[in-house]
N, C-alpha and C. Protein backbone atom coordinates (compact mmCIF):
# COMPACT_ATOMS: atom_id res chain seq x y z
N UNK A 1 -12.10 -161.58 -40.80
CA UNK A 1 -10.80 -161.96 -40.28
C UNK A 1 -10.99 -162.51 -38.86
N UNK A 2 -10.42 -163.67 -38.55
CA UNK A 2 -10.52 -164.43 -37.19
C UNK A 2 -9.90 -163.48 -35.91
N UNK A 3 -10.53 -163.64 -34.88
CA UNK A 3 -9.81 -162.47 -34.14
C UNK A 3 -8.48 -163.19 -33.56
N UNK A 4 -7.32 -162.13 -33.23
CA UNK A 4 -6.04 -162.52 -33.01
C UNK A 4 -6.08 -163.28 -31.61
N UNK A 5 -5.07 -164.67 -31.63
CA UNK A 5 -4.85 -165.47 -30.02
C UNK A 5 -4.46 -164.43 -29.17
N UNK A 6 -5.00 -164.87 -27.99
CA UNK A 6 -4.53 -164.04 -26.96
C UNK A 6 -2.85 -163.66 -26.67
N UNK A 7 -2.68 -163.02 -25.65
CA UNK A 7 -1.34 -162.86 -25.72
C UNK A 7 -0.63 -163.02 -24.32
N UNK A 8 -1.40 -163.08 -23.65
CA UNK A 8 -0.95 -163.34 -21.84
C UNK A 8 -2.70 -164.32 -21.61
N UNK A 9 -1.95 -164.79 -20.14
CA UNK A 9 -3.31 -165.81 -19.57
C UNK A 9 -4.68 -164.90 -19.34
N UNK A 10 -3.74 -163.62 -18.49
CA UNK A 10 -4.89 -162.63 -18.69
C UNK A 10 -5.83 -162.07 -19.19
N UNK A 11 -5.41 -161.66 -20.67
CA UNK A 11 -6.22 -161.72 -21.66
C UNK A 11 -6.90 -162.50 -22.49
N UNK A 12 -6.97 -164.09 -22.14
CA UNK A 12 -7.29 -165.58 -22.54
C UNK A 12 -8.53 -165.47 -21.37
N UNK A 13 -8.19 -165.11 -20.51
CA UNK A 13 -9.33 -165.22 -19.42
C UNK A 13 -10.43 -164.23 -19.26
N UNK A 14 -9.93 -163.08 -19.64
CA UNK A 14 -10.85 -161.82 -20.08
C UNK A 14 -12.07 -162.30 -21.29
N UNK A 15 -11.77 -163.29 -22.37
CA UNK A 15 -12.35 -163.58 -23.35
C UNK A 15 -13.89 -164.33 -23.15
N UNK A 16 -14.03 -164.95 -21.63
CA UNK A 16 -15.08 -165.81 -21.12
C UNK A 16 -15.82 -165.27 -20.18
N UNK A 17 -17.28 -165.78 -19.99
CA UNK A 17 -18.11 -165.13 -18.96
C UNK A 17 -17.37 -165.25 -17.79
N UNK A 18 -18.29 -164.33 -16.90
CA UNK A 18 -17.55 -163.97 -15.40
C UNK A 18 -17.45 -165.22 -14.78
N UNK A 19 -18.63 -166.48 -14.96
CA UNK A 19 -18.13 -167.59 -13.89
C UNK A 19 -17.23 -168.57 -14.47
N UNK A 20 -16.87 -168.99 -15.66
CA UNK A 20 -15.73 -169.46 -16.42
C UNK A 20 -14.63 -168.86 -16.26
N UNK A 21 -14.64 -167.16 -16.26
CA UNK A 21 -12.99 -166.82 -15.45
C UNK A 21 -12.99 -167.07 -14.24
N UNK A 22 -13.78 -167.03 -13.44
CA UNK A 22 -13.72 -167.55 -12.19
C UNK A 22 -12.87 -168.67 -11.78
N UNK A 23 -13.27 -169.96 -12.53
CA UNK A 23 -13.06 -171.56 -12.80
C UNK A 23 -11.58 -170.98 -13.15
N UNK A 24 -11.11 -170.35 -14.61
CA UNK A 24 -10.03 -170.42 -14.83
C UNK A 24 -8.78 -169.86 -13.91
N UNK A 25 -9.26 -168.86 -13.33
CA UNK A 25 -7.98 -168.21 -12.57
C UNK A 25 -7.82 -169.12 -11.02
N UNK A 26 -8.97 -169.63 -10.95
CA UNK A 26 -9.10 -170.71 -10.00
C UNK A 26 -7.48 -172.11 -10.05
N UNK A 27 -7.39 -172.42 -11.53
CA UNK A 27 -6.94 -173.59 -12.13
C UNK A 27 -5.45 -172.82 -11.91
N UNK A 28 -5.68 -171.23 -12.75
CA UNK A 28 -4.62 -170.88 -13.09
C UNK A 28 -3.33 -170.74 -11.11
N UNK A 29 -3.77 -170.61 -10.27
CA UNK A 29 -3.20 -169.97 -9.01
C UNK A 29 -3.13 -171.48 -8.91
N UNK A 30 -3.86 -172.46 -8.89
CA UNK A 30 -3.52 -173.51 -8.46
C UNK A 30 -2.55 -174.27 -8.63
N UNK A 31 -2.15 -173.86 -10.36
CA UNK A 31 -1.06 -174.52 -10.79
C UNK A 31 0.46 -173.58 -10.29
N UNK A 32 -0.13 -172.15 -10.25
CA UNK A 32 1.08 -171.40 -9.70
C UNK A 32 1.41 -171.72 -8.20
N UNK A 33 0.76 -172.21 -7.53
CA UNK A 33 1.35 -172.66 -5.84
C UNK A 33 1.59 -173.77 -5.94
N UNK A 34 1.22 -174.44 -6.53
CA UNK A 34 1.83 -176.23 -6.41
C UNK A 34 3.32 -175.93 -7.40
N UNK A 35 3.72 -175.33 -8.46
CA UNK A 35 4.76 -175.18 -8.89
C UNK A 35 5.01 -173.85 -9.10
N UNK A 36 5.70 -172.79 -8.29
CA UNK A 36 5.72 -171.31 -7.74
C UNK A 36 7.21 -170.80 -9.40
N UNK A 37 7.82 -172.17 -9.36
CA UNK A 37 8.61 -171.80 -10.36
C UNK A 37 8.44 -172.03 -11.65
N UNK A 38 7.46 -172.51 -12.10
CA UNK A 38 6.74 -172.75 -13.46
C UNK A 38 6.37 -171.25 -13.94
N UNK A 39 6.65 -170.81 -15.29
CA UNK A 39 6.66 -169.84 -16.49
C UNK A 39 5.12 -169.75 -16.74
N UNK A 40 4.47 -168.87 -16.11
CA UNK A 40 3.04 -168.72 -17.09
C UNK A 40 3.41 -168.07 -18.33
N UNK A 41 2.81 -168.66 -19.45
CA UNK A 41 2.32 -168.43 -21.04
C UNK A 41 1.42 -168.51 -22.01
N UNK A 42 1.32 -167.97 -23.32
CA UNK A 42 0.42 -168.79 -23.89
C UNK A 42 1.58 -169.56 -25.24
N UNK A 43 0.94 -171.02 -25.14
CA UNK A 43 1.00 -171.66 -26.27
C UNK A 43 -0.01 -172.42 -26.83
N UNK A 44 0.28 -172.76 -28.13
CA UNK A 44 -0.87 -173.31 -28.49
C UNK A 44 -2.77 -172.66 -28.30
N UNK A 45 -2.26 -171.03 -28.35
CA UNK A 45 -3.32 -170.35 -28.20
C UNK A 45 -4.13 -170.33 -26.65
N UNK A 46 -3.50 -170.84 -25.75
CA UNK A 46 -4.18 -171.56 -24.48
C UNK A 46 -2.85 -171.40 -23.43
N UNK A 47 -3.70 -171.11 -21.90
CA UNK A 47 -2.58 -170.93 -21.01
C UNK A 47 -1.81 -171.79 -20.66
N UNK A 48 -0.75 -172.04 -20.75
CA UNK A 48 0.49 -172.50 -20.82
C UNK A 48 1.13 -172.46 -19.38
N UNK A 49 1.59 -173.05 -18.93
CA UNK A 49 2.63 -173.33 -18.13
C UNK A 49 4.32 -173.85 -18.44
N UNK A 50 5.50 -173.39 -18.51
CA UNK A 50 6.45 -174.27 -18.65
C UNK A 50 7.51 -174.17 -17.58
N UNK A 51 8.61 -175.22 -17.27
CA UNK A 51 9.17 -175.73 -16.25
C UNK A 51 10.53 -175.66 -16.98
N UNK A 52 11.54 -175.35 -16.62
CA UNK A 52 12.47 -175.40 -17.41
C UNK A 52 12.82 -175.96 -18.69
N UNK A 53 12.21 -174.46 -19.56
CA UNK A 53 11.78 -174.31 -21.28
C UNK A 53 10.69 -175.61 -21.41
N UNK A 54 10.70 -176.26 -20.69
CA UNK A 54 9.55 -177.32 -21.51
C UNK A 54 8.22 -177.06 -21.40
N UNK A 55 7.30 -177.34 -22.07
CA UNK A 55 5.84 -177.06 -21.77
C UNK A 55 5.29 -178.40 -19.92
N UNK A 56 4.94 -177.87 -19.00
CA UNK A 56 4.59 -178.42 -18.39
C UNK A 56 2.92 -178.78 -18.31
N UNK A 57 2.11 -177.68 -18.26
CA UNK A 57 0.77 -178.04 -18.38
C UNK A 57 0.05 -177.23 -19.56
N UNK A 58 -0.93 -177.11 -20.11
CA UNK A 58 -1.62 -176.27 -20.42
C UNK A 58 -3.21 -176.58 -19.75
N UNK A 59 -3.94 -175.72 -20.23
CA UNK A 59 -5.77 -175.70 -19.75
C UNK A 59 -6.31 -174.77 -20.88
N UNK A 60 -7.88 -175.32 -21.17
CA UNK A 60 -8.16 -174.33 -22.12
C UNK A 60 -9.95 -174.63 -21.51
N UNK A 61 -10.68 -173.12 -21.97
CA UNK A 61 -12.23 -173.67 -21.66
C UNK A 61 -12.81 -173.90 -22.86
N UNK A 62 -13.52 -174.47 -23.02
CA UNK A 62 -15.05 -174.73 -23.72
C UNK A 62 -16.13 -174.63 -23.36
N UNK A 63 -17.06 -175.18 -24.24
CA UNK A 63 -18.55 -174.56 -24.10
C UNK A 63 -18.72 -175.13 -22.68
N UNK A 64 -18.67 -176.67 -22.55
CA UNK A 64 -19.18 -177.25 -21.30
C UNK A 64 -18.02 -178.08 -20.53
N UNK A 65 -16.92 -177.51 -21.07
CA UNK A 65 -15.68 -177.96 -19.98
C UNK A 65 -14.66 -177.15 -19.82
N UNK A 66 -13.36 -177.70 -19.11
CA UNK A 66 -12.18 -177.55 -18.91
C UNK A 66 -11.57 -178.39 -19.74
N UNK A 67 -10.67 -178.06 -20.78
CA UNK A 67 -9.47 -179.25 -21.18
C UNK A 67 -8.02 -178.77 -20.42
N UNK A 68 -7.63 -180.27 -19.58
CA UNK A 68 -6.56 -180.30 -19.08
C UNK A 68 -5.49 -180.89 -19.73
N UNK A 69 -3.90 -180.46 -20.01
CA UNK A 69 -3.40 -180.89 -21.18
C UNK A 69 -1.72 -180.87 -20.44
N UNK A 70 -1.13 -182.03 -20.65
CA UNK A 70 -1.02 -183.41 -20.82
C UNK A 70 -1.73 -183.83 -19.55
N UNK A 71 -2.01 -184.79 -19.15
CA UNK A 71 -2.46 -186.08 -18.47
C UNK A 71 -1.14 -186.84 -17.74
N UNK A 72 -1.20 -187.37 -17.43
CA UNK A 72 0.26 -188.66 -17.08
C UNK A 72 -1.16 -190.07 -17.67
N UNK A 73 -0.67 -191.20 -18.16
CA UNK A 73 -1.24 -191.83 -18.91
C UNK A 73 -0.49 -193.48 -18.84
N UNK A 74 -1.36 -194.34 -18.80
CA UNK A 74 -0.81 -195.87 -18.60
C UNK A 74 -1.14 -196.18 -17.03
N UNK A 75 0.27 -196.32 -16.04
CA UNK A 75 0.18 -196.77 -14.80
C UNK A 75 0.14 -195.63 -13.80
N UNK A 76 -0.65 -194.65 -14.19
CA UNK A 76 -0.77 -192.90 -13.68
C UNK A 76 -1.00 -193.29 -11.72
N UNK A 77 -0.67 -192.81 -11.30
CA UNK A 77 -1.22 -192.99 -10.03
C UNK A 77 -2.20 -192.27 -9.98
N UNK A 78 -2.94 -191.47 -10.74
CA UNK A 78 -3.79 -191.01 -10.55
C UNK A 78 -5.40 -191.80 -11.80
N UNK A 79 -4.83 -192.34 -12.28
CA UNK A 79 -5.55 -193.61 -13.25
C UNK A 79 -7.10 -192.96 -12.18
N UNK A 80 -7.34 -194.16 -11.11
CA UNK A 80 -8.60 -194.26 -10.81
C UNK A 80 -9.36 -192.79 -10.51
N UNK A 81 -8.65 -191.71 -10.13
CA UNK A 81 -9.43 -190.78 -10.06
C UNK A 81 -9.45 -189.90 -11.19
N UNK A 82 -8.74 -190.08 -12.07
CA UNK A 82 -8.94 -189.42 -13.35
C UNK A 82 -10.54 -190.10 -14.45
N UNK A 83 -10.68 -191.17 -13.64
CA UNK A 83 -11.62 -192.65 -14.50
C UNK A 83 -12.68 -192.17 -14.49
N UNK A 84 -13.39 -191.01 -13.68
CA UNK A 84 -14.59 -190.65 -13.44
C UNK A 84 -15.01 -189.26 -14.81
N UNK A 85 -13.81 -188.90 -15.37
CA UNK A 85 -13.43 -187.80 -16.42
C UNK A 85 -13.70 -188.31 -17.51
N UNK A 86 -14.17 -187.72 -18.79
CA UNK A 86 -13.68 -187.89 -20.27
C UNK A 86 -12.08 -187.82 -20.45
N UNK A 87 -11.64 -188.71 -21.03
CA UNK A 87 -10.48 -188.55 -21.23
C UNK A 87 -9.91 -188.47 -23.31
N UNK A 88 -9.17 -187.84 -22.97
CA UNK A 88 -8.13 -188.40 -24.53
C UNK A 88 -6.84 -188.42 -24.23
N UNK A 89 -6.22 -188.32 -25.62
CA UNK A 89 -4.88 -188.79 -25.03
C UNK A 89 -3.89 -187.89 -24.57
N UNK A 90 -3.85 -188.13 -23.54
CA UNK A 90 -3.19 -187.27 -22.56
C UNK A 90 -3.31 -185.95 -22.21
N UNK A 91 -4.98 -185.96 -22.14
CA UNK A 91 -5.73 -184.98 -21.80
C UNK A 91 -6.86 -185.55 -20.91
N UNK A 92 -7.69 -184.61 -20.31
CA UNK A 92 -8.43 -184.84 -19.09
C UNK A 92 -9.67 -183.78 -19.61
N UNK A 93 -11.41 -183.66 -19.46
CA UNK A 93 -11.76 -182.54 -19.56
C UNK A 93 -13.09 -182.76 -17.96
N UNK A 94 -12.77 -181.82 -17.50
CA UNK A 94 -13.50 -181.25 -15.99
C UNK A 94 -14.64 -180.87 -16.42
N UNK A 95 -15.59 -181.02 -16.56
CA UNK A 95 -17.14 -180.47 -16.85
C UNK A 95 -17.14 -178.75 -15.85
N UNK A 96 -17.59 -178.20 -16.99
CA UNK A 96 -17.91 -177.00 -16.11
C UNK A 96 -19.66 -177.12 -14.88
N UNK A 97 -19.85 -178.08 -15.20
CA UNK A 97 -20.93 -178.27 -14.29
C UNK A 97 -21.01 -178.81 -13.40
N UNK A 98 -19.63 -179.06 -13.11
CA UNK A 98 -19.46 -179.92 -11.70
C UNK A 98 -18.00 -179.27 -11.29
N UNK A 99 -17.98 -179.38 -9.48
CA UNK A 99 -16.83 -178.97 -9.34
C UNK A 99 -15.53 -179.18 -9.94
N UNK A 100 -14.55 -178.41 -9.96
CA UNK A 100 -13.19 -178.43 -10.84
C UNK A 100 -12.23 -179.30 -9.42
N UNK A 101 -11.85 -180.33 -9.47
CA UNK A 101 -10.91 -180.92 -8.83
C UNK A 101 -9.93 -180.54 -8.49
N UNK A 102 -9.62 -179.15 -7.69
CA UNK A 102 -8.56 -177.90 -8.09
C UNK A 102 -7.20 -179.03 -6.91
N UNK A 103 -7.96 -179.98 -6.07
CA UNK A 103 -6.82 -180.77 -5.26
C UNK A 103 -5.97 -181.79 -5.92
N UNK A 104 -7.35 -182.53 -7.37
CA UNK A 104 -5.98 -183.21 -7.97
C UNK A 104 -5.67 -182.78 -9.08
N UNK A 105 -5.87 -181.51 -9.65
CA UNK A 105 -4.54 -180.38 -10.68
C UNK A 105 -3.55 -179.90 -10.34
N UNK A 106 -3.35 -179.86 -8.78
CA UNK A 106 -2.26 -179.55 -7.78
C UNK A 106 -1.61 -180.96 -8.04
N UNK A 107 -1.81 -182.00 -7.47
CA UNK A 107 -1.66 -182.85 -7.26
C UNK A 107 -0.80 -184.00 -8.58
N UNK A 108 -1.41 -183.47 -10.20
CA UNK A 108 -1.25 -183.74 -11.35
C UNK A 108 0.15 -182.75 -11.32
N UNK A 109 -0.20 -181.26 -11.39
CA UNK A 109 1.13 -180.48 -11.83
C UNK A 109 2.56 -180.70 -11.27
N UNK A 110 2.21 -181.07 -9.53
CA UNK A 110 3.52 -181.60 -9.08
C UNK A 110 4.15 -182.39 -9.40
N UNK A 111 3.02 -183.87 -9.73
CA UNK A 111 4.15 -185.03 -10.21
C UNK A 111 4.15 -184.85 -11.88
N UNK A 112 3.61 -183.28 -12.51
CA UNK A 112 4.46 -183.71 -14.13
C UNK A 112 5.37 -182.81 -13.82
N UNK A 113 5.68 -181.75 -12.74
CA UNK A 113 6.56 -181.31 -12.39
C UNK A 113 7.96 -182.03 -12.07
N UNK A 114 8.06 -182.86 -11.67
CA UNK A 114 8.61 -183.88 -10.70
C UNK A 114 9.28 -185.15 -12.08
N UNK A 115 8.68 -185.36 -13.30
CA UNK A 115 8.63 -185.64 -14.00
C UNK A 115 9.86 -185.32 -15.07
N UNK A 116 9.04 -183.82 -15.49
CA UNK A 116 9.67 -182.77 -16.18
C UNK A 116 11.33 -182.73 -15.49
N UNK A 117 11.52 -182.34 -14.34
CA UNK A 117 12.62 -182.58 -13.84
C UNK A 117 13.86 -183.55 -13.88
N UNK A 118 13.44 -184.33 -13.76
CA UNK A 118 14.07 -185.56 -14.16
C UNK A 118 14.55 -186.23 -15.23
């Protein structure tokens, strides 16, 4: 039997070695001070963020990354510095072997914050 999804971020983060929770709770505070009023959760099996009821961000780890989930996508202002990333669609993934860009996930959450709002 597959073991059951987590049930808080907490226990999503408990599931990975010590320097991968590291990375994650890293991502996770980052997204909580750039948007202090965003809902931590899990959806989609993965920590969740939402902004009034809507899903605002999620993040999930893997073997050799971060997946960042949605993206802003097309005329992003953040286009050129996202360009250096694997991308899909409307996702981003951070290599765990290189620093985590924790200035532009701040930087991402505000304006899908800002977004979401509107």
């Amino acid at each position: 039997m597959p073991p059951s999804p987590p049930t808080s971020i907490d226990a999503y983060i408990a599931d990975f070695p010590a320097g991968v929770q590291s990375i994650l709770q890293e991502i996770r505070t980052t997204v909580q001070q750039a948007v202090p009023q965003a809902e931590a959760t899990i959806k989609y099996a993965m920590p969740t963020f939402t902004l009034n009821g809507r899903n605002l961000v999620h993040f999930a780890a893997f073997k050799k990354h971060i997946g960042f989930y949605p993206v802003p996508q097309g005329s992003s202002p953040f286009e050129q510095e996202l360009s250096r990333y694997k991308q899909g669609r409307g996702s981003v993934q951070f290599p765990l072997n290189q620093p985590i860009p924790l200035d532009l996930i701040a930087r991402l959450v505000k304006y899908l914050a800002k977004r979401t709002n509107t």
